[in-house]
Protein backbone atom coordinates (compact mmCIF):
# COMPACT_ATOMS: atom_id res chain seq x y z
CA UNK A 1 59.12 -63.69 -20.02
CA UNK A 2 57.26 -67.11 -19.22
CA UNK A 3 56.92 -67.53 -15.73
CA UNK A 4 55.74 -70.65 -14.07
CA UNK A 5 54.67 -69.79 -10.16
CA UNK A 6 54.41 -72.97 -7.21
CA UNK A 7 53.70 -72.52 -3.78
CA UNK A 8 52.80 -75.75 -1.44
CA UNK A 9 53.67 -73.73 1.95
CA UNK A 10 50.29 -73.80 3.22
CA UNK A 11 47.02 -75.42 3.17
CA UNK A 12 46.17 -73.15 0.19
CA UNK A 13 48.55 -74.16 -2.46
CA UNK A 14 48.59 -73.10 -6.15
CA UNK A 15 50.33 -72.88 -9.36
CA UNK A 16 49.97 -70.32 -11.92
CA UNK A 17 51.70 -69.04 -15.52
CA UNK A 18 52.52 -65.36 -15.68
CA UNK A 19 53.54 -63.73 -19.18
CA UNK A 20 56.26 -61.19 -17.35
CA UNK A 21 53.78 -60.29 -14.62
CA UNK A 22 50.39 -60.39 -16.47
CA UNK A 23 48.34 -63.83 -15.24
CA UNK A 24 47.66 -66.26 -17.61
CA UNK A 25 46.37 -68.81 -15.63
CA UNK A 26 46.14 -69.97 -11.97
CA UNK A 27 45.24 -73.58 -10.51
CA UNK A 28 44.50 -73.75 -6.43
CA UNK A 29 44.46 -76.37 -4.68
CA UNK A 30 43.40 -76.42 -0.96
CA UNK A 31 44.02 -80.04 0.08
CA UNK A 32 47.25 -80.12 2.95
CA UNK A 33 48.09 -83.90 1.96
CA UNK A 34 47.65 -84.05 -1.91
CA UNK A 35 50.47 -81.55 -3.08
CA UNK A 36 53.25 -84.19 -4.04
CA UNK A 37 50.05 -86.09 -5.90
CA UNK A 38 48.38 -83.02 -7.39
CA UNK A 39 51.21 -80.59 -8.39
CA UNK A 40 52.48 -81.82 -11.60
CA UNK A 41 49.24 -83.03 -12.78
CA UNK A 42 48.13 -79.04 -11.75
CA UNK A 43 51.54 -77.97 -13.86
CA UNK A 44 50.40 -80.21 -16.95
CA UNK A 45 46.48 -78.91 -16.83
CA UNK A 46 47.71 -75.65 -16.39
CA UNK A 47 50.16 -75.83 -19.78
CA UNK A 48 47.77 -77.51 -21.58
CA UNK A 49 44.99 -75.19 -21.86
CA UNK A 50 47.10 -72.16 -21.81
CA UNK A 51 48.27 -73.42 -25.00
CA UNK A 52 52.07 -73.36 -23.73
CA UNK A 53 54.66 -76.22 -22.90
CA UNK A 54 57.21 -76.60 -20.55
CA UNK A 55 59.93 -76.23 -23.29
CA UNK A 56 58.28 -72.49 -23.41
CA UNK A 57 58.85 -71.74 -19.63
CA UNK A 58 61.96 -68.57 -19.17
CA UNK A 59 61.81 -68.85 -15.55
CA UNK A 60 60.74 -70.45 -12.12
CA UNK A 61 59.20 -68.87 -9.00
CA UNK A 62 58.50 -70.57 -5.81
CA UNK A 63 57.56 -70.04 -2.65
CA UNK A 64 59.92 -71.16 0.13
CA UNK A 65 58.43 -70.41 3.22
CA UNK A 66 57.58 -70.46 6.01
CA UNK A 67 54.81 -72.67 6.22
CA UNK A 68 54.66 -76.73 6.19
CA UNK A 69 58.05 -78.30 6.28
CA UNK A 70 56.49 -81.02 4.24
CA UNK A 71 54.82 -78.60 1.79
CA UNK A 72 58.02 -76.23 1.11
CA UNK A 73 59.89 -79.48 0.42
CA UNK A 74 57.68 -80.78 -2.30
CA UNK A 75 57.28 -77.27 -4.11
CA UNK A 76 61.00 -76.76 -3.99
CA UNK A 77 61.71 -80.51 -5.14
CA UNK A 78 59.33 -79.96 -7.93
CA UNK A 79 60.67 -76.83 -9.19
CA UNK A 80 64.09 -77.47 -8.65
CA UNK A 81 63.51 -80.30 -11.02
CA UNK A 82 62.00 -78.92 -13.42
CA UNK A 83 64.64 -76.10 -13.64
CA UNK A 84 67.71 -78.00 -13.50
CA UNK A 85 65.99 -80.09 -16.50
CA UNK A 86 65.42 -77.01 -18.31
CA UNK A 87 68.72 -74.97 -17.34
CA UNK A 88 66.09 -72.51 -16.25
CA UNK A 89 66.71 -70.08 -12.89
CA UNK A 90 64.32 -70.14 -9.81
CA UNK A 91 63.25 -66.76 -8.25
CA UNK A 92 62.56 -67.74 -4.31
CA UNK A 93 60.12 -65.78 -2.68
CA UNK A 94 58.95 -65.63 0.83
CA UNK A 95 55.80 -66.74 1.52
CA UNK A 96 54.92 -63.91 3.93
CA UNK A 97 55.78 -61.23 0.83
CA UNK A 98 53.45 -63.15 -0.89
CA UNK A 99 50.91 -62.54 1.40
CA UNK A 100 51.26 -59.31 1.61
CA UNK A 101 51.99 -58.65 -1.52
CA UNK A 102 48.00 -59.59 -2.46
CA UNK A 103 47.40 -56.05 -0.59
CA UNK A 104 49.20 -54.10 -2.91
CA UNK A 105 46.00 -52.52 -4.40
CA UNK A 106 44.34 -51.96 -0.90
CA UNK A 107 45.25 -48.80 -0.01
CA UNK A 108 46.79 -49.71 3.63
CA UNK A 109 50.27 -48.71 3.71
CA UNK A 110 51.43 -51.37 6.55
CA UNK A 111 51.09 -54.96 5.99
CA UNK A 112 51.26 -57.85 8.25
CA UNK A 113 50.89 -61.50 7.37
CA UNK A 114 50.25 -63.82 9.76
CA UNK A 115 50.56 -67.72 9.22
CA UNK A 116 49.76 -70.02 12.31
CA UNK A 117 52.85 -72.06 13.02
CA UNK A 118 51.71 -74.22 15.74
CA UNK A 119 52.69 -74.77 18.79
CA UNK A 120 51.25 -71.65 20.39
CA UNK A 121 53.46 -69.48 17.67
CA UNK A 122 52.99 -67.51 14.30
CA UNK A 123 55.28 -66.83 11.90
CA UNK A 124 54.75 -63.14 11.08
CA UNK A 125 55.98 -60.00 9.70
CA UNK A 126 55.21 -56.22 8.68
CA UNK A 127 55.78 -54.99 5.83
CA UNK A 128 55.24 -51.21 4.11
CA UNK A 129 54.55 -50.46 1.15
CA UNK A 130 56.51 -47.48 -0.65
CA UNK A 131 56.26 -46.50 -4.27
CA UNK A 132 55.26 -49.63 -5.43
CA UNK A 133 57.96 -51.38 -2.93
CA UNK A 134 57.45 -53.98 0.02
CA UNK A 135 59.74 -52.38 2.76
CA UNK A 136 60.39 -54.67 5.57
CA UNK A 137 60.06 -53.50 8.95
CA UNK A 138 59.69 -55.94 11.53
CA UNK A 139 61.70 -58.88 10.31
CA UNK A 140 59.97 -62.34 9.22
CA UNK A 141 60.31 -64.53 12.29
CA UNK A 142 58.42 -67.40 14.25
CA UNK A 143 56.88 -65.29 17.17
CA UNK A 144 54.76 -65.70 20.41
CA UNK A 145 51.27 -63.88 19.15
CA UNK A 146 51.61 -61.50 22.13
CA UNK A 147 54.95 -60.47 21.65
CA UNK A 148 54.45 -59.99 17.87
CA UNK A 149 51.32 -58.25 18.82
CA UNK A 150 52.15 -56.20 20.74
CA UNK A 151 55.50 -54.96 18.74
CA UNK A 152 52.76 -53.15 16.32
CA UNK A 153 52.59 -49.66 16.11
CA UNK A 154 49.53 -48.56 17.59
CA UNK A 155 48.67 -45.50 16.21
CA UNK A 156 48.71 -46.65 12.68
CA UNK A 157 46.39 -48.93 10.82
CA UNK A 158 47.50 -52.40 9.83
CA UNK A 159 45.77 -54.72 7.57
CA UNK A 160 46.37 -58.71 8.38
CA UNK A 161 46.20 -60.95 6.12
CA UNK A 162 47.24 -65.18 6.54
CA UNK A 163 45.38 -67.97 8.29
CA UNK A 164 46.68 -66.98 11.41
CA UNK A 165 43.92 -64.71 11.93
CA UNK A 166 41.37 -66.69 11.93
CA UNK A 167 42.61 -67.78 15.26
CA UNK A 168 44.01 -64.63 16.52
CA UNK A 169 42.01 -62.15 15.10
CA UNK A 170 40.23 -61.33 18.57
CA UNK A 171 43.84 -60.74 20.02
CA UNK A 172 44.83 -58.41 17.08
CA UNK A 173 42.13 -56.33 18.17
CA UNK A 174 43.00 -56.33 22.03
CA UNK A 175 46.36 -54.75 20.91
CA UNK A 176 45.54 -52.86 18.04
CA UNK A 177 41.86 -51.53 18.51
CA UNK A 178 39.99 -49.96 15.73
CA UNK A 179 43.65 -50.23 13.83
CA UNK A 180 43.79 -53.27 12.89
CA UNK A 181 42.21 -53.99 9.51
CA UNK A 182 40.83 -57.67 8.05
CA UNK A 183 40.87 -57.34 4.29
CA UNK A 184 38.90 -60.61 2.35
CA UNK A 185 41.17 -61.91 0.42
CA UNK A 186 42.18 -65.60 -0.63
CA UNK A 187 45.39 -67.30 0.81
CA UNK A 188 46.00 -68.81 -2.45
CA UNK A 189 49.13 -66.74 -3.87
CA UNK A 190 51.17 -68.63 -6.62
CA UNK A 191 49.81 -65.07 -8.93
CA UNK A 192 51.74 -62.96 -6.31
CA UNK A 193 55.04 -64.97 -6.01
CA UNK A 194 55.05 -65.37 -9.86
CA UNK A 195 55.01 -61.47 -10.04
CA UNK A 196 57.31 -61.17 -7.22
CA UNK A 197 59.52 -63.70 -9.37
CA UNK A 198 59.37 -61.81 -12.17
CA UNK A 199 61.13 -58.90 -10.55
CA UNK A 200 63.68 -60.67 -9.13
CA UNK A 201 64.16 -62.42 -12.56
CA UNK A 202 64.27 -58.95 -14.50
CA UNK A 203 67.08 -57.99 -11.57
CA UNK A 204 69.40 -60.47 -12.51
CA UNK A 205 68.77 -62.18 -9.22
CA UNK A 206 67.87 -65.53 -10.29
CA UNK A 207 69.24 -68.53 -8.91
CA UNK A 208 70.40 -71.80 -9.99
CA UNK A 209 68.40 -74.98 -7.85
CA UNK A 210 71.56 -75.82 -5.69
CA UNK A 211 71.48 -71.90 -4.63
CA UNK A 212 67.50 -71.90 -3.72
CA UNK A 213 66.60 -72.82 0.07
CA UNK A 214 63.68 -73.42 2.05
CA UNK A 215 62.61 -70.45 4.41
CA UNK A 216 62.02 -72.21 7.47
CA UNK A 217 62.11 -69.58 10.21
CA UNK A 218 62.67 -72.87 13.38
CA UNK A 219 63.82 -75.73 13.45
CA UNK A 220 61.57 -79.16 12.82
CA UNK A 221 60.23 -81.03 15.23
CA UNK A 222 62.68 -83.99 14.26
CA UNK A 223 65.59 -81.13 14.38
CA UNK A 224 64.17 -80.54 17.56
């Protein structure tokens, strides 16, 4: 199965071709304003020296958030387009999987991205790993740092990963100690939701572009 993989959610945006989960090829591109200029032109370079056309594509995967209202929009526009052109189904992934999902190999058990959301708030989640599974168990929300913080278990380590620690990685430790764990990796994770697309592909659960939705997690400030 083809797979072409989008996610504009965050600063860190990329686009990448999976053959079922296997990478082919992977564009980033860390620019917060560009995405609605840069995607498509990122889609075509990415095609063209993979050897492979649009035509050839089985199935979509995108990420749909949280992260920048503006950003979800154009990567869901885009491959919404591109699927309903094609008669092709979208796999929508959460961003915050994503993340996590890039610590698969890591050997840490408990996983919890962190994505600064502004306004004083994260949006944030833990996740465990189990046979191969991500196994949600604090629920993706938009959170006050202390009070998602502090709902940690402290006894247990937790690896962070997400731009939201580089602001709040002295306040992880206050709560967490010597349990808290920083892995290096990059926030660029079209690879990840591609896989993580695959699987929901291969499960039948696919959807058509009026069923995929942005993952918001609060309202905009316009909303608001």
């Amino acid at each position: 199965m083809l797979i072409l993989a989008v996610d504009t959610t965050t600063f860190w945006g990329s686009v990448a071709l999976l053959e079922d989960s296997r990478l082919l090829g992977e564009v980033n591109l860390e620019s917060p304003t560009t995405f609605s200029e840069r995607l498509l032109p990122s889609v075509e370079l990415l095609l063209k020296f993979s050897h492979r056309s649009l035509k050839e594509i089985d199935g979509y995967a995108v990420a749909v958030g949280p992260g920048s209202f503006t950003g979800i929009r154009i990567g869901l526009s885009t491959i919404k387009a591109l699927a309903y052109s094609s008669g092709k189904l979208i796999a929508p992934v959460s961003t915050l999987e994503g993340l996590a999902w890039k610590l698969r190999d890591s050997g840490y058990s408990l996983v919890a991205p962190v994505i600064d959301a502004k306004k004083g708030e994260v949006y944030a989640a833990l996740y465990e790993f189990q046979a191969e599974e991500l196994n949600e168990i604090i629920s993706p929300g938009a959170y006050r740092p202390d009070f998602f913080f502090s709902r940690l278990p402290k006894r247990k380590t937790v690896a962070f990963i997400g731009n939201g620690i580089n602001i709040y990685q002295q306040k992880i430790q206050e709560f967490l100690g010597t349990k808290a764990c920083f892995p290096a990796r990059s926030f660029f994770i079209a690879y990840e939701v591609g896989q993580l697309g695959f699987n929901l592909l291969q499960a039948g659960k696919g959807l058509t572009p009026h069923g995929v939705q942005p993952l918001y997690l609060r309202k905009s400030q316009a909303e608001e």
